[in-house]
Structure formats: C-alpha cells, structure tokens
C-alpha atoms as a PDB file:
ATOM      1  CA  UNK A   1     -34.494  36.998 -76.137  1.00  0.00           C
ATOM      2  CA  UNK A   2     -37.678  39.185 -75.421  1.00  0.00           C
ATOM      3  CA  UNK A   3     -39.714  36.191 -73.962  1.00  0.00           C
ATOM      4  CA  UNK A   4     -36.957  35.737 -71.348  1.00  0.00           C
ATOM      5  CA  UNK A   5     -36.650  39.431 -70.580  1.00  0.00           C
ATOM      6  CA  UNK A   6     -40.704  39.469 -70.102  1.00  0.00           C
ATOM      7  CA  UNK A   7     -40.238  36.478 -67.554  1.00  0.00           C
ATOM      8  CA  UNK A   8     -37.047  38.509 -65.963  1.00  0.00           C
ATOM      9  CA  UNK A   9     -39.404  41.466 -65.622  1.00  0.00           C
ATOM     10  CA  UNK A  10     -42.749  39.667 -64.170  1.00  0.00           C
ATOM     11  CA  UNK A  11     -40.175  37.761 -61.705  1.00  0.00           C
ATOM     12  CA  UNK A  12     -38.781  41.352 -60.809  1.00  0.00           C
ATOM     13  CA  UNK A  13     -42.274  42.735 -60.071  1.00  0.00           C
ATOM     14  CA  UNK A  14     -43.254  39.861 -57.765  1.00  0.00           C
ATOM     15  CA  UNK A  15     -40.144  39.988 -55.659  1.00  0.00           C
ATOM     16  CA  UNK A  16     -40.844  43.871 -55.128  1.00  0.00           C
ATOM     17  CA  UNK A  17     -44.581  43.976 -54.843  1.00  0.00           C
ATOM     18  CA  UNK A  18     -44.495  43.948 -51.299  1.00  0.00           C
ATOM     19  CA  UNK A  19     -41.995  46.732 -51.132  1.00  0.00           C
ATOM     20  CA  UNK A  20     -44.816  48.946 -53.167  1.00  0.00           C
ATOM     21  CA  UNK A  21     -45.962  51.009 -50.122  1.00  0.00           C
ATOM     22  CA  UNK A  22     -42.156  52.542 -49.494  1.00  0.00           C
ATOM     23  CA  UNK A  23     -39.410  53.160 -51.989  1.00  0.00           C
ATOM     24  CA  UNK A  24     -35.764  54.618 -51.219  1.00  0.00           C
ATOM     25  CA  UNK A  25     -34.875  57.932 -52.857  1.00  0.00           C
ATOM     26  CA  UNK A  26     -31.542  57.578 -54.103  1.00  0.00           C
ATOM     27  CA  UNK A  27     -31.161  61.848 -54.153  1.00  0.00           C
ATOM     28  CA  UNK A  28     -31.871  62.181 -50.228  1.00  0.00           C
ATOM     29  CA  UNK A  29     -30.617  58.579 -48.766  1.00  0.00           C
ATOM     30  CA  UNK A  30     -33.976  58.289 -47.252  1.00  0.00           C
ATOM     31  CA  UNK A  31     -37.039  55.931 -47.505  1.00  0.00           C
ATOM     32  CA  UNK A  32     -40.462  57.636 -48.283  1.00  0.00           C
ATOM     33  CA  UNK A  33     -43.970  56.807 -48.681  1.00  0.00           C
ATOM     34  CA  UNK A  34     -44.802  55.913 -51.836  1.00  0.00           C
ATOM     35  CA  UNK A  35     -48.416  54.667 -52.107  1.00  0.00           C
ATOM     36  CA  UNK A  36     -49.527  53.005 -48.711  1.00  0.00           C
ATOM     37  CA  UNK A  37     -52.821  50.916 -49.035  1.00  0.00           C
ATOM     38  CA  UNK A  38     -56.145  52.020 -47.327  1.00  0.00           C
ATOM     39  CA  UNK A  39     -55.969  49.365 -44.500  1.00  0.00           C
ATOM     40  CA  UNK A  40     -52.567  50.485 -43.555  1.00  0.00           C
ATOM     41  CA  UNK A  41     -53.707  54.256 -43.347  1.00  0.00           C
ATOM     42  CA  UNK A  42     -56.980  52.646 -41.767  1.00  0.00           C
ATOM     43  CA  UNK A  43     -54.115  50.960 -39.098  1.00  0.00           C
ATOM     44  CA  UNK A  44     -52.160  54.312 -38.781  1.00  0.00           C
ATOM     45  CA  UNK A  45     -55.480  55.971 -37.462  1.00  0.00           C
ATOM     46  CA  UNK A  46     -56.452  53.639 -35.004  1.00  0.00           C
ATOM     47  CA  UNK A  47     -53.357  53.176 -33.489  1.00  0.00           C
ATOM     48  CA  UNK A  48     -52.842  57.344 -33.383  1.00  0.00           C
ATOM     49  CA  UNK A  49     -56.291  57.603 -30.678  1.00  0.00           C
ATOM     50  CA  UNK A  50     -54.111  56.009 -27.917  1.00  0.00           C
ATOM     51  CA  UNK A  51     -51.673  59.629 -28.918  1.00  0.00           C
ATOM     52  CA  UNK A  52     -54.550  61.649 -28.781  1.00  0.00           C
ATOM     53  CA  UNK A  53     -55.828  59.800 -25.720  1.00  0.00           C
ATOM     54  CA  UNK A  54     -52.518  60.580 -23.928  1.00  0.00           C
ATOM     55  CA  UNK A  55     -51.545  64.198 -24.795  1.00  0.00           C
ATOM     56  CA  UNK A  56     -55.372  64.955 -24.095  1.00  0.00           C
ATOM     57  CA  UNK A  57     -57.242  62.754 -21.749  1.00  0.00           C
ATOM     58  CA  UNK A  58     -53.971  62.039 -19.582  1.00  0.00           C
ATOM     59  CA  UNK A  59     -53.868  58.094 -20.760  1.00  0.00           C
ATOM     60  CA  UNK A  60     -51.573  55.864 -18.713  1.00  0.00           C
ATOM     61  CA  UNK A  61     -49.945  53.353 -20.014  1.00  0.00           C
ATOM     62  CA  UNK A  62     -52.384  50.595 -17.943  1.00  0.00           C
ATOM     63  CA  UNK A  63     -55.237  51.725 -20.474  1.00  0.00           C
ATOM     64  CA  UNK A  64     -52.864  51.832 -22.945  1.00  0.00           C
ATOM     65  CA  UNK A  65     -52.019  48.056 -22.676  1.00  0.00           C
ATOM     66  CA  UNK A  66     -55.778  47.107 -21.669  1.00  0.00           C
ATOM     67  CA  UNK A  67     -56.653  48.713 -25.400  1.00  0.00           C
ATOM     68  CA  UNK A  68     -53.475  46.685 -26.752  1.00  0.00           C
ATOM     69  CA  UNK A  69     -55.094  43.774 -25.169  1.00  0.00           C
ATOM     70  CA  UNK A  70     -58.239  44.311 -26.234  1.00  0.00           C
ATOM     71  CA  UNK A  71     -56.785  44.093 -29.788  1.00  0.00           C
ATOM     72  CA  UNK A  72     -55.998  40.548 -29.583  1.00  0.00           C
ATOM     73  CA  UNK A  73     -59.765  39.987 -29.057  1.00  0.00           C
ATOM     74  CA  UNK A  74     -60.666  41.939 -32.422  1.00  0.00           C
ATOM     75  CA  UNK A  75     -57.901  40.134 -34.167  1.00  0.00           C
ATOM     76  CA  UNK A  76     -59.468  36.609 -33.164  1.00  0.00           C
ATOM     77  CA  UNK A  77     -62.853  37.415 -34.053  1.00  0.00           C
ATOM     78  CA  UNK A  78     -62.269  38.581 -37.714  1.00  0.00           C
ATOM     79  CA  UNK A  79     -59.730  35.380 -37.725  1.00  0.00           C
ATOM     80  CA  UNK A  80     -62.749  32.888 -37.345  1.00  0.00           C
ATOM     81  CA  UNK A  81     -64.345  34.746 -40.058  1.00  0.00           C
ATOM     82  CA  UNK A  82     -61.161  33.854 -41.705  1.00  0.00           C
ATOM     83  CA  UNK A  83     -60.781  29.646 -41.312  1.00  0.00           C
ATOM     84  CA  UNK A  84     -64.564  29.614 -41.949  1.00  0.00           C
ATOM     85  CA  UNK A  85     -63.711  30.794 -45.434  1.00  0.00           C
ATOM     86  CA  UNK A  86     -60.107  29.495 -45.968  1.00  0.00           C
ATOM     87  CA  UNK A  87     -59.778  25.905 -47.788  1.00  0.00           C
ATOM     88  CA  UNK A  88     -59.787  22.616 -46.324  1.00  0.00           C
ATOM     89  CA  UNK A  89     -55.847  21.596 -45.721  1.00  0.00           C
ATOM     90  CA  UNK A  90     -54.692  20.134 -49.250  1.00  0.00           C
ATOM     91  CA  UNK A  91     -53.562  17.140 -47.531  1.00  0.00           C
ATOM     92  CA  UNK A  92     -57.628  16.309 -46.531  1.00  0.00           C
ATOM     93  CA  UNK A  93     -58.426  17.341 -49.627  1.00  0.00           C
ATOM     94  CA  UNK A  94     -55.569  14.210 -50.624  1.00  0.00           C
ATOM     95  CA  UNK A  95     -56.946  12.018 -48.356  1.00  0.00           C
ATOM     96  CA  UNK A  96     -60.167  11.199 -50.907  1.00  0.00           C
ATOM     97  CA  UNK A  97     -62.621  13.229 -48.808  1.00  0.00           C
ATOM     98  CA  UNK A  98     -65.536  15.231 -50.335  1.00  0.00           C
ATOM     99  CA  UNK A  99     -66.223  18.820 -49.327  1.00  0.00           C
ATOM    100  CA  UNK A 100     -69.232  18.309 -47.493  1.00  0.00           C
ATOM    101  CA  UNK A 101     -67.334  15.875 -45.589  1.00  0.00           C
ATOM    102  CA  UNK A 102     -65.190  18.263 -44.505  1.00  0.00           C
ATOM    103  CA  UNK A 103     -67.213  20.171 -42.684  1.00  0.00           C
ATOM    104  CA  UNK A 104     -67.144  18.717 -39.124  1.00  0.00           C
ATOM    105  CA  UNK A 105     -63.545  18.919 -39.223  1.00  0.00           C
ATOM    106  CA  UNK A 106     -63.472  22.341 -40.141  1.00  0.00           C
ATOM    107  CA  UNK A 107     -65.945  22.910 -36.939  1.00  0.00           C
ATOM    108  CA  UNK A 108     -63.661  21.415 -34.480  1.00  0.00           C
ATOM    109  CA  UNK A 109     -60.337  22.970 -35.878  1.00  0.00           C
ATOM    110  CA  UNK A 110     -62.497  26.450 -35.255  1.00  0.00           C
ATOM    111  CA  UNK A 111     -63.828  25.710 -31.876  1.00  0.00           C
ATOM    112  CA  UNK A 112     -60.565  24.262 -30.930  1.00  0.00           C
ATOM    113  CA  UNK A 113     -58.660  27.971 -32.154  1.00  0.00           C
ATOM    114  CA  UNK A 114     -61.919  29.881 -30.137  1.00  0.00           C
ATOM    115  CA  UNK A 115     -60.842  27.599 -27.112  1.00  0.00           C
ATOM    116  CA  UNK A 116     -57.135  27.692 -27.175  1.00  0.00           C
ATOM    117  CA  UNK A 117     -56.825  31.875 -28.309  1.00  0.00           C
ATOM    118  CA  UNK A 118     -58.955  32.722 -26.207  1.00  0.00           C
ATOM    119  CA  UNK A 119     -57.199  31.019 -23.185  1.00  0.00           C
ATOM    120  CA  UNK A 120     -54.253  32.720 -24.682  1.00  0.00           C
ATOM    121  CA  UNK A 121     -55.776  36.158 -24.451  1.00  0.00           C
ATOM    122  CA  UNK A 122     -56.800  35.563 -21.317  1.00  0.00           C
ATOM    123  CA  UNK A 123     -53.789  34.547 -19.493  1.00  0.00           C
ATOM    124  CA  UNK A 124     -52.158  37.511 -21.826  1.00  0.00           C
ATOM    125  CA  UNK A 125     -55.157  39.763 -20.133  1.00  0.00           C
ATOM    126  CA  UNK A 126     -54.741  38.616 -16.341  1.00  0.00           C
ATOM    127  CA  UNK A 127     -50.724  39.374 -16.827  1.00  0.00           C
ATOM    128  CA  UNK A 128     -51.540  42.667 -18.080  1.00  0.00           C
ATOM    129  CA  UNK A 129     -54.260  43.655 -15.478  1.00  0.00           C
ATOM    130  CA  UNK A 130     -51.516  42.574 -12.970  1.00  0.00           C
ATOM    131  CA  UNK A 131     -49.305  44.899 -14.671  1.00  0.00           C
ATOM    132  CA  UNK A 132     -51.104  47.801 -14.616  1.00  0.00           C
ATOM    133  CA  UNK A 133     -53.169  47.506 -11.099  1.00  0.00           C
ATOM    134  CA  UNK A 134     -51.001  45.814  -8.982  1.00  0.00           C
ATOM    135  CA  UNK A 135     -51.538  42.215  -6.802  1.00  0.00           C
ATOM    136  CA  UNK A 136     -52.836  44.204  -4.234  1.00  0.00           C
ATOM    137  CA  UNK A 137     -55.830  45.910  -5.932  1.00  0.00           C
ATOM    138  CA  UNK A 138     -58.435  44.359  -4.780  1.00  0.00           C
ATOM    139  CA  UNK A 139     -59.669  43.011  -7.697  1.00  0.00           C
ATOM    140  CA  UNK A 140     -61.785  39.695  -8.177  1.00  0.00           C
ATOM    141  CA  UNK A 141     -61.160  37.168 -11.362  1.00  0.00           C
ATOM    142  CA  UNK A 142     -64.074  34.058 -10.591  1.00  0.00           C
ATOM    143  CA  UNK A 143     -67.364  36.025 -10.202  1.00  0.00           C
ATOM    144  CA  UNK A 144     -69.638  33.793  -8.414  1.00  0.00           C
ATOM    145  CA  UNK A 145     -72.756  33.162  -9.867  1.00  0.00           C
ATOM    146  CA  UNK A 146     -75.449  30.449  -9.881  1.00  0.00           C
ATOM    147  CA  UNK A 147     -75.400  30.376 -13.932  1.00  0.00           C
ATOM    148  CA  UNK A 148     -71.999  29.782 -14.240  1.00  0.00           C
ATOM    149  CA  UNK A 149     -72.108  26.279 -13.402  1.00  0.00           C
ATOM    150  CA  UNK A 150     -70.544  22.690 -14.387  1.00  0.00           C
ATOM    151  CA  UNK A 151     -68.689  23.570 -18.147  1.00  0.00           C
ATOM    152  CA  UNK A 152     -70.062  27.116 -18.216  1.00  0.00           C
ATOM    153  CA  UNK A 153     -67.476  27.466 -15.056  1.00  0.00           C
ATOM    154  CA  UNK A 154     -64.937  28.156 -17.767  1.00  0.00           C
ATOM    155  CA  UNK A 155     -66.638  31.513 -18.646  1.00  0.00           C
ATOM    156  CA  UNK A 156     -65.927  32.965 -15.130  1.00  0.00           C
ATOM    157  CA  UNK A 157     -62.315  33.761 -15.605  1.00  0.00           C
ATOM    158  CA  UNK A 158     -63.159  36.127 -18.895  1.00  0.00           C
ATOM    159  CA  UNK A 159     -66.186  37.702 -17.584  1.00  0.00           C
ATOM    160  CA  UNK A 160     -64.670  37.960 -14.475  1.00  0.00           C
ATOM    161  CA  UNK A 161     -61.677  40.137 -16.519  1.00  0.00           C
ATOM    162  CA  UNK A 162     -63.765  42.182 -18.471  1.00  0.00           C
ATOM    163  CA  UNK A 163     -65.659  43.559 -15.440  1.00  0.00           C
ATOM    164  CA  UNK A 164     -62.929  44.567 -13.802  1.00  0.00           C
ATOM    165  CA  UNK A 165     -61.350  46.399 -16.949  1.00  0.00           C
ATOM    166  CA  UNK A 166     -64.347  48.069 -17.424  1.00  0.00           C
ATOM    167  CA  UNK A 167     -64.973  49.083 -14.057  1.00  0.00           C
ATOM    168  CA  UNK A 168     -61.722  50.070 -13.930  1.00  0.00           C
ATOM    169  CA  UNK A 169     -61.466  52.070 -17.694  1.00  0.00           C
ATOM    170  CA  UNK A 170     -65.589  51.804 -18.861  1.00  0.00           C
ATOM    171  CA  UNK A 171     -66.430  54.263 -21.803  1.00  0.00           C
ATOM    172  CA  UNK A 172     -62.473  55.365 -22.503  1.00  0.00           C
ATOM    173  CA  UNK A 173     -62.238  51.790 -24.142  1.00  0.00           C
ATOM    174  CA  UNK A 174     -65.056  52.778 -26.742  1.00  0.00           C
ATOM    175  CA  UNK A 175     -63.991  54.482 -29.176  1.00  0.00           C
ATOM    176  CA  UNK A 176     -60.705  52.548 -29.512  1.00  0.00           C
ATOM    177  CA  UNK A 177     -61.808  49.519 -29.967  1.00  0.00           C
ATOM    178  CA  UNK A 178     -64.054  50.732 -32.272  1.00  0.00           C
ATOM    179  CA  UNK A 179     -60.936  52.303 -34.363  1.00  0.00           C
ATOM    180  CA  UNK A 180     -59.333  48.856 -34.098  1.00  0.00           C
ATOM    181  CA  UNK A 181     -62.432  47.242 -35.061  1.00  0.00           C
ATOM    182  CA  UNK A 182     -62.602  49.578 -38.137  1.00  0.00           C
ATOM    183  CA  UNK A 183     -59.375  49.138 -38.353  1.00  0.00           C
ATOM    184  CA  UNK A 184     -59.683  45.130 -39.028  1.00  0.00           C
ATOM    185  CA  UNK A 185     -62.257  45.254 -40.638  1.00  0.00           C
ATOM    186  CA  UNK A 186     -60.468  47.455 -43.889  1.00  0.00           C
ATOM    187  CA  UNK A 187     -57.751  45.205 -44.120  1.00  0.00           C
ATOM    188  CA  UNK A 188     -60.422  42.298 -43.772  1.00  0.00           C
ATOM    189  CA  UNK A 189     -62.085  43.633 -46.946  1.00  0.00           C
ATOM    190  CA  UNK A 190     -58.994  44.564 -48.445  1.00  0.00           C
ATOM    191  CA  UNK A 191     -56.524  42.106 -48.408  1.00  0.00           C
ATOM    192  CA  UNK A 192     -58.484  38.667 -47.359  1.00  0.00           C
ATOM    193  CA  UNK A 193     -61.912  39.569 -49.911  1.00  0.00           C
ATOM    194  CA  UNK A 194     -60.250  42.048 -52.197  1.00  0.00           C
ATOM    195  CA  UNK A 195     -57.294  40.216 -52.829  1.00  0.00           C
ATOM    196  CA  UNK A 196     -59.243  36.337 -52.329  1.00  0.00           C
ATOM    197  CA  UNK A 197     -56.093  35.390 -49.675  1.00  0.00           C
ATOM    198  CA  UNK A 198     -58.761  32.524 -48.617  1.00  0.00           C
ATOM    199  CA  UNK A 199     -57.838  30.670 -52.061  1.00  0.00           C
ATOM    200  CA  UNK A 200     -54.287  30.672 -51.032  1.00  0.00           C
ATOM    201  CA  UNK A 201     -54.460  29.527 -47.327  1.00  0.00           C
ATOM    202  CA  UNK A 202     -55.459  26.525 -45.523  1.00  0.00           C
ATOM    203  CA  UNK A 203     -57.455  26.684 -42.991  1.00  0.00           C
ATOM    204  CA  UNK A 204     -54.635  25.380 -40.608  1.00  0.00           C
ATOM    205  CA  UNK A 205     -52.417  28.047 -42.186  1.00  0.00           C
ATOM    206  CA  UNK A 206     -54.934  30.457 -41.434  1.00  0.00           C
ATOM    207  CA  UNK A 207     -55.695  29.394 -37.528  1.00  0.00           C
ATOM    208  CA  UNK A 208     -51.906  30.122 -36.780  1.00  0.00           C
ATOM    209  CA  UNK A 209     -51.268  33.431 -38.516  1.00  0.00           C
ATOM    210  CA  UNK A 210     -52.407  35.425 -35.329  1.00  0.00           C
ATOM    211  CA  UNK A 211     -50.224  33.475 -33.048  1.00  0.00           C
ATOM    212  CA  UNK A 212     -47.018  35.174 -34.676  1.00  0.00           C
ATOM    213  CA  UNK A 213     -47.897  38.725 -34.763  1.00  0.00           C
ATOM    214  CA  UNK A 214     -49.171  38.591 -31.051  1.00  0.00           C
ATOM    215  CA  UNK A 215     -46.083  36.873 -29.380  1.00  0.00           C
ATOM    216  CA  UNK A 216     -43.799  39.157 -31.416  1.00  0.00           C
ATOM    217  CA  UNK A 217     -45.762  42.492 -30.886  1.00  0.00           C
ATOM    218  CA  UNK A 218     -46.565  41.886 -27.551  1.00  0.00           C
ATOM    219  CA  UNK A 219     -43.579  40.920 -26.034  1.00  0.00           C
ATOM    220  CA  UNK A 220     -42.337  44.006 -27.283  1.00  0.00           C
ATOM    221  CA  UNK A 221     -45.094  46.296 -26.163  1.00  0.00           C
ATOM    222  CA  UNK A 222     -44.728  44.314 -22.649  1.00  0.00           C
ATOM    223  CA  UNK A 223     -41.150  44.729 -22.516  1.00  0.00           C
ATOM    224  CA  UNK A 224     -41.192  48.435 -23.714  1.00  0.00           C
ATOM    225  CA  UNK A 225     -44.257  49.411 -21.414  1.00  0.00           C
ATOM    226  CA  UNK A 226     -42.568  48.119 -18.038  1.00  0.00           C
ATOM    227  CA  UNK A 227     -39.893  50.942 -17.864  1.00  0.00           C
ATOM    228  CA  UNK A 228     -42.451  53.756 -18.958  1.00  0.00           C
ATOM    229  CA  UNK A 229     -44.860  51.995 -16.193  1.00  0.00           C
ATOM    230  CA  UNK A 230     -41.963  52.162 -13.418  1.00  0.00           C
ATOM    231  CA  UNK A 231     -41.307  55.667 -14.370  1.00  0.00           C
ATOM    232  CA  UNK A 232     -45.015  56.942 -14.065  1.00  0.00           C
ATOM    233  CA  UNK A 233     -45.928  57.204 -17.494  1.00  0.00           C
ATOM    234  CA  UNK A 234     -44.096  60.366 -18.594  1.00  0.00           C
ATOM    235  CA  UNK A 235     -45.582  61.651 -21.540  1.00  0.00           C
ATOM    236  CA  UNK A 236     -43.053  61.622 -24.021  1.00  0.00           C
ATOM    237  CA  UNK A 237     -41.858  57.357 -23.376  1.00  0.00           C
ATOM    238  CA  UNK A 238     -45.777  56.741 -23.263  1.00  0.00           C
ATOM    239  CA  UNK A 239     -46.015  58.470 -26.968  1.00  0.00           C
ATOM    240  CA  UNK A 240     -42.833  57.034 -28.099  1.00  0.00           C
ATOM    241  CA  UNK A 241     -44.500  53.411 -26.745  1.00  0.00           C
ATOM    242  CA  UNK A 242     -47.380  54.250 -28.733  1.00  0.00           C
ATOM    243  CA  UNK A 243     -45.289  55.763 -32.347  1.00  0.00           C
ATOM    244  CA  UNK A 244     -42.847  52.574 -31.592  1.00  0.00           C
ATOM    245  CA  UNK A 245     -45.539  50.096 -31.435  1.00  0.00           C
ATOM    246  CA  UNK A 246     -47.522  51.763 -34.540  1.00  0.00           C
ATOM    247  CA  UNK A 247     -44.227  50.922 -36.959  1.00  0.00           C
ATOM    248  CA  UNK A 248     -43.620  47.496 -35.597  1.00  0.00           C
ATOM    249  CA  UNK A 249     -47.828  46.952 -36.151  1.00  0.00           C
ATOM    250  CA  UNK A 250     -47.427  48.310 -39.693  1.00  0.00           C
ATOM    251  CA  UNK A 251     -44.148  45.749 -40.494  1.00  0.00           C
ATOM    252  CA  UNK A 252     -45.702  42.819 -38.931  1.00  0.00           C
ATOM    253  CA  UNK A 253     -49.063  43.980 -41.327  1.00  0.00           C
ATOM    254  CA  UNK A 254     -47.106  44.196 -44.907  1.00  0.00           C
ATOM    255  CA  UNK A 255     -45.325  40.679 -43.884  1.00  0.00           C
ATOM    256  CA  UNK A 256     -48.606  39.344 -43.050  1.00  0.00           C
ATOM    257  CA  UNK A 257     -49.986  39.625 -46.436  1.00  0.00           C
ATOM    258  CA  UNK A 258     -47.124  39.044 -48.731  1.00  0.00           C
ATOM    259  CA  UNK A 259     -47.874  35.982 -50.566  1.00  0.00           C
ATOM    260  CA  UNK A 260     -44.345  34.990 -50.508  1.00  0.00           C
ATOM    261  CA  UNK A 261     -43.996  34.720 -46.744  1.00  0.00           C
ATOM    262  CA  UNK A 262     -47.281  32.409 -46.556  1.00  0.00           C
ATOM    263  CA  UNK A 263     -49.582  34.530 -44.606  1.00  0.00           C
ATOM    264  CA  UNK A 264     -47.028  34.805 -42.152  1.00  0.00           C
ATOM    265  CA  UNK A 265     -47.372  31.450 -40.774  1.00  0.00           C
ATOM    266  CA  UNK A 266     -45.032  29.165 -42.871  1.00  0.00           C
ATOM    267  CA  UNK A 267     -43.449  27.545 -39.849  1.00  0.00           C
ATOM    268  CA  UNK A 268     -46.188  27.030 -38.612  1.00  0.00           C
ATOM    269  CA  UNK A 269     -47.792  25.816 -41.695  1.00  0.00           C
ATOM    270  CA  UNK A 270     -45.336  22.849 -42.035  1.00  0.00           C
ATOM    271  CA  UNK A 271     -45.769  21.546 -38.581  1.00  0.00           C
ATOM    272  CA  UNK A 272     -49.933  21.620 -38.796  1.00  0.00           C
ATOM    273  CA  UNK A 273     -49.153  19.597 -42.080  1.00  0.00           C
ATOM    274  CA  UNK A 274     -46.884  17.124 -41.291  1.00  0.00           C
ATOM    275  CA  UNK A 275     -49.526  16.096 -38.820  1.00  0.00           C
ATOM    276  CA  UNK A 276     -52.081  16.049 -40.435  1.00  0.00           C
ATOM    277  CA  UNK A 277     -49.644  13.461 -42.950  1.00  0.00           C
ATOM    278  CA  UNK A 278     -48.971  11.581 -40.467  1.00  0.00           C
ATOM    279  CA  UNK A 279     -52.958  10.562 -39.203  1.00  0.00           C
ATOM    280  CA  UNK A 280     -54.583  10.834 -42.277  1.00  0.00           C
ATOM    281  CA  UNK A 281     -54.421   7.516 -44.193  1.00  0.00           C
ATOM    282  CA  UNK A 282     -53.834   9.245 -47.136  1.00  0.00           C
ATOM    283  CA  UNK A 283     -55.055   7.507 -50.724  1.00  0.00           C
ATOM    284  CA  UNK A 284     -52.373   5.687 -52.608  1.00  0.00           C
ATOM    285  CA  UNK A 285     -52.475   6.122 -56.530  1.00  0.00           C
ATOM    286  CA  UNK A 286     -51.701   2.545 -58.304  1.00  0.00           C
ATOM    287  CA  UNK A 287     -48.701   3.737 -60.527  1.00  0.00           C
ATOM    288  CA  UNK A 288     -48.676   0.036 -62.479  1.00  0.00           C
END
C-alpha cells in the first residue's frame, strides 16, 4: 500500500538521521565523511590548537589537561543558558501550576546545577593541577583575603585555582579557550536555537546532560594522559592524546543531540522524574 510504504520510508529516515554526517562506502569497506555539520567542523578546529600548540609551542600535556579542564567551565556556562530556556519538567507542569509560578523553582534548580558543577569542576581542577605540578609544588589553593569572608569563603578554593593555573600557563590559555568558546557557542546556535532542542527537554533533562559527557570523556583523557605524563610528554602519545580525544569529543557530540537518545541524559532523565513524582502532589482528574 503506498501510505504504508511512505510511513516505512519517514520511519527509515528518522532512525538514520543521526548517521547523516558519515556513511559507509560499500566499494572501499571504509566509512567517509559525508556532510558533517558546522558545529562539528567548529569542534574539529578547536580541539586541533592543542596539535598546533604541541608540534609548535612545545605543549605538555599539564596545559593540555588545564585547557581540557577549562572546557568543563565553557560547557557549564552555555548549559545555564540552556535550563533558563528549556521547559518546566512536564510533571510540574501536571501538578496544576501556572508558568509564572514556575519560576522560583526554575531559579533554585539553576543555582543548585551552578553550585554542585561547579564543585565538580573544581575538585576535577585540583586533581588535575595535582597531576600536572606535583604535591610538592608549592602551590597555594585558600588565598587569604579580608573579602572573602563568612559564605563568600566558598569562592577561595576557585580563585585560589585559577591563579595558580594562570600563573603557572597565563596567555597560552587564551586563545584556546577562546576556540572552545567559539566552539560552544556554534553548536549552541546550531543545534539548541537552530534546531529549538529547548522544546524537547526539561529543564531537569537539560541540568544533567553535561554530567555524562564529562565523566565519560574525562576519565578517558585522565586515564590516557597519565602514561604520556610518566613518559615526559613525547610528542607523538601527546598528539595521539589530543587526535584520540578529538573522535571520542565528536561521538559523545552526535549522541548528544540525537533526539532519540534524549539529549543524552535519559537515565538520568527518569531518576530527576520519578522524584519529582514522588513530592509533587500531583492533581487527580475525577474520571466519574
């Protein structure tokens, strides 16, 4: 019947529109770029300055991590962006609430994702300034100052980690962070405006989506950049690092916008939910 072999089709294309960027060519047994998208180019240029960096400026694999680091940062900041504009969880939304009387809620669930990432970067950052200096480097974490006093006191341990890394790094970070920035910032456009990704995410869905690509990528990075670290950073392990890290960034990207994985964050998803149906009293409808 034609109308089922339209259906057939349309269900064909969504199963394989994530797999538009690479297609396998049957004649040479090999996979081959096909049309990649403008943030993924836009991710394959930022992440080729730490080569450049390397071959070039003589880049160890301490600055290398720092800039790796440093990404985690970028990632969080366009992600606030991101729950500020995703929707209200639909079980809220259930619960009889307006959208204007949403709004605190959303506030906290943001503050509380600024508060817990960033403690998560920063623990993440101390580990990897540990890596790459050594215990016995002299440097100092709590800056003492009178400002930072009472609740600001929380502010010393990140302040206290930037100075160091720029002390330690200064204007090599520039330019990229500013490719990673850039970088961000293209797929931000792209994918979460161009392709409206906020009307298909919560904004719990949404506050868990970094968490996933971070643990994943940098536990790999971490447990890839230890060897090359022991051995002295020989050029070719630091560019294989870098070339190695660049795939697994570009996998982790194309599963974090396909709209049949959920933004990535499924799991997590279903336990933010589940919560949130279990302390919201929740309107009953009167079926009689």
């Amino acid at each position: 019947m034609p109308s089922t072999d339209k259906g057939a089709n349309l269900e064909t294309q969504d199963r394989t529109a994530g797999l538009k960027d690479v297609e396998f060519d049957s004649a040479t047994k090999r996979f081959q770029v096909k049309d990649f998208s403008l943030s993924i180019w836009a991710l394959i240029i930022s992440n080729s300055i730490p080569v450049v960096g390397a071959i070039v400026f003589s880049w160890d694999v301490g600055l290398i991590l720092t800039i790796y680091w440093m990404e985690n940062i970028v990632l969080g900041f366009y992600n606030v962006i991101k729950m500020w504009m995703a929707k209200p969880d639909l079980e809220m939304v259930g619960a009889g609430k307006k959208s204007a009387g949403l709004l605190p809620g959303k506030i906290f669930i943001i503050g509380f994702f600024i508060f817990h990432f960033g403690m998560f970067c920063m623990v993440h950052g101390v580990f990897v300034m540990v890596m790459s200096q050594g215990m016995d480097s002299g440097f100092d974490l709590m800056p003492k100052s009178r400002y930072l006093i009472g609740p600001l006191m929380i502010l010393a341990l990140p302040i206290g980690l930037f100075s160091n890394l720029w002390s330690i790094y200064g204007l090599s970070l520039l330019i990229p962070i500013t490719g990673i920035f850039i970088s961000h910032g293209i797929s931000f456009y792209e994918n979460y405006l161009g392709k409206k990704e906020y009307e298909t995410r919560s904004q719990s869905m949404q506050m868990f989506q970094p968490y996933a690509r971070i643990v994943v990528l940098h536990v790999a990075i971490i447990a890839a950049g230890v060897p090359v670290m022991l051995l002295g950073s020989p050029m070719p392990l630091l560019v294989l690092l870098i070339v190695g890290k660049t795939l697994f960034d570009i996998t982790l990207h194309r599963r974090s916008h396909d709209p049949s994985r959920a933004g990535g964050a499924g799991l997590f998803q279903r336990l933010i939910s589940d919560r949130i149906r279990q302390n919201l009293p929740i309107e009953k409808k009167n079926d009689e």
